[in-house]
Structure formats: C-alpha cells, structure tokens
Protein backbone atom coordinates (compact mmCIF):
# COMPACT_ATOMS: atom_id res chain seq x y z
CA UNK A 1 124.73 93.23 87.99
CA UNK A 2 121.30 91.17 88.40
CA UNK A 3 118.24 93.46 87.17
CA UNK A 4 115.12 92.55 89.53
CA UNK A 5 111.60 93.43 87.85
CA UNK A 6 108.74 93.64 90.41
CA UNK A 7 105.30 94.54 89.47
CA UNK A 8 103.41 96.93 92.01
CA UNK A 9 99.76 98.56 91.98
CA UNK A 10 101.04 101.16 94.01
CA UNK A 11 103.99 103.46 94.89
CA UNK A 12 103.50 101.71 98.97
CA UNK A 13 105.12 98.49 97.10
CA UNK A 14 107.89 100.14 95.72
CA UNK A 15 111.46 99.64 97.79
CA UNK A 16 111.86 103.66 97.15
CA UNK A 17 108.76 104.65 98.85
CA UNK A 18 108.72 106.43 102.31
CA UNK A 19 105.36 107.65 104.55
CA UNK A 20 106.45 111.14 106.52
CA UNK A 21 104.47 114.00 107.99
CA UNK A 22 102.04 112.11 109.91
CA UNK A 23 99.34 114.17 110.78
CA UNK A 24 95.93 114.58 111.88
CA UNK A 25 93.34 116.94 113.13
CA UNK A 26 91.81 114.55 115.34
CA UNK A 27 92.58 110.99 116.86
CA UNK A 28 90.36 108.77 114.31
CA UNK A 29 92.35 109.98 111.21
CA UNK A 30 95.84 108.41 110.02
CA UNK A 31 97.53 111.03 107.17
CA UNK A 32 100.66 110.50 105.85
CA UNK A 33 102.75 112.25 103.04
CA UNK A 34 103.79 109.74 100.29
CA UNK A 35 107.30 110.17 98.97
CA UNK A 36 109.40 109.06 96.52
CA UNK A 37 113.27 108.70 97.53
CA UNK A 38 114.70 106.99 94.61
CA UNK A 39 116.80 110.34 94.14
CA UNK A 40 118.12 110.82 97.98
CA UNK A 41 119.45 114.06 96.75
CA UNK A 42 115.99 115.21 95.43
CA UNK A 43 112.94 113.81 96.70
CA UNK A 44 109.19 114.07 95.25
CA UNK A 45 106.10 114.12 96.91
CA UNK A 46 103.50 111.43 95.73
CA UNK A 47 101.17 112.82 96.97
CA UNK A 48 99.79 114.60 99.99
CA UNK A 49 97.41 113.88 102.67
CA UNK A 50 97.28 109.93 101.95
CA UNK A 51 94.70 107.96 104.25
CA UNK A 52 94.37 103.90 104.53
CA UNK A 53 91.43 103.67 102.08
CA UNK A 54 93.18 106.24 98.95
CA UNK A 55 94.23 104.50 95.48
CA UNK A 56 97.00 106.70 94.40
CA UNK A 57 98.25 105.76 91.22
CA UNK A 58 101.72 105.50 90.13
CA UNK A 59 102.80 109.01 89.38
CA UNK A 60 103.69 109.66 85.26
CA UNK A 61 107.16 111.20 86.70
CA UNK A 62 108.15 108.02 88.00
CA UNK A 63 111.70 107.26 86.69
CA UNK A 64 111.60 103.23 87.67
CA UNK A 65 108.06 102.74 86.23
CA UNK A 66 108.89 100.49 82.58
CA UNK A 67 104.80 101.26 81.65
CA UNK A 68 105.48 105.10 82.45
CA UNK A 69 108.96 105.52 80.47
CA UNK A 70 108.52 102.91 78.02
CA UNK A 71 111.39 100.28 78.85
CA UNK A 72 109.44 97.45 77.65
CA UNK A 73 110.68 95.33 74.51
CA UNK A 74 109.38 92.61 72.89
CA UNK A 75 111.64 90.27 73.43
C-alpha cells in the first residue's frame, strides 16, 4: 500500500476534516463546527464556532499529524 504525505497549515486541508452545525445569530455571520472524522466511530471536535477569518491550529490530539506524534525519521 502507497503512503501519501501531504503537508497542511490547517485541519480545512486535511481529507478527514468535515464543517457541521452551521449557525448564526444573524445573516452577516458564517459559523461552522470543525470536526475531525478520521475515527468514523468516534469523532472530535476541532474546534467550535469557526468563522472565515480564524487560524485554528492543528490540534496536539491529532493522530495523522507526523510533527504532533513524532513519525519523522531521518532518513
């Protein structure tokens, strides 16, 4: 099996990443909840209340992230 490495800035990039719960009090705003469904069977929330103009950062919990769980080598 082919392993694919893919650098992001963001969890947005990330092929596991879904928006839900769209919501806003009034018309101008866009919210959306961030989540993470790389475990179908147990999903995370990235965070909360996400608008166009947030930097979330890629959460430490991330279980793809090679920077977060240390999977690089020196090769």
């Amino acid at each position: 099996m082919a392993k694919i490495i893919v650098e992001i800035s963001n969890c947005s990039q990330c092929p596991h990443w879904k928006a839900e719960n769209f919501y806003s009090t009034d018309g101008w705003d866009r919210m959306e909840d961030w989540m993470c469904n790389y475990d179908p069977d147990n999903k995370r929330k990235i965070a909360g209340g996400v608008e166009w103009h947030d930097k979330i950062a890629i959460p430490d919990w991330c279980k793809i992230s090679l920077i977060n769980n240390k999977q690089i080598t020196n090769e």
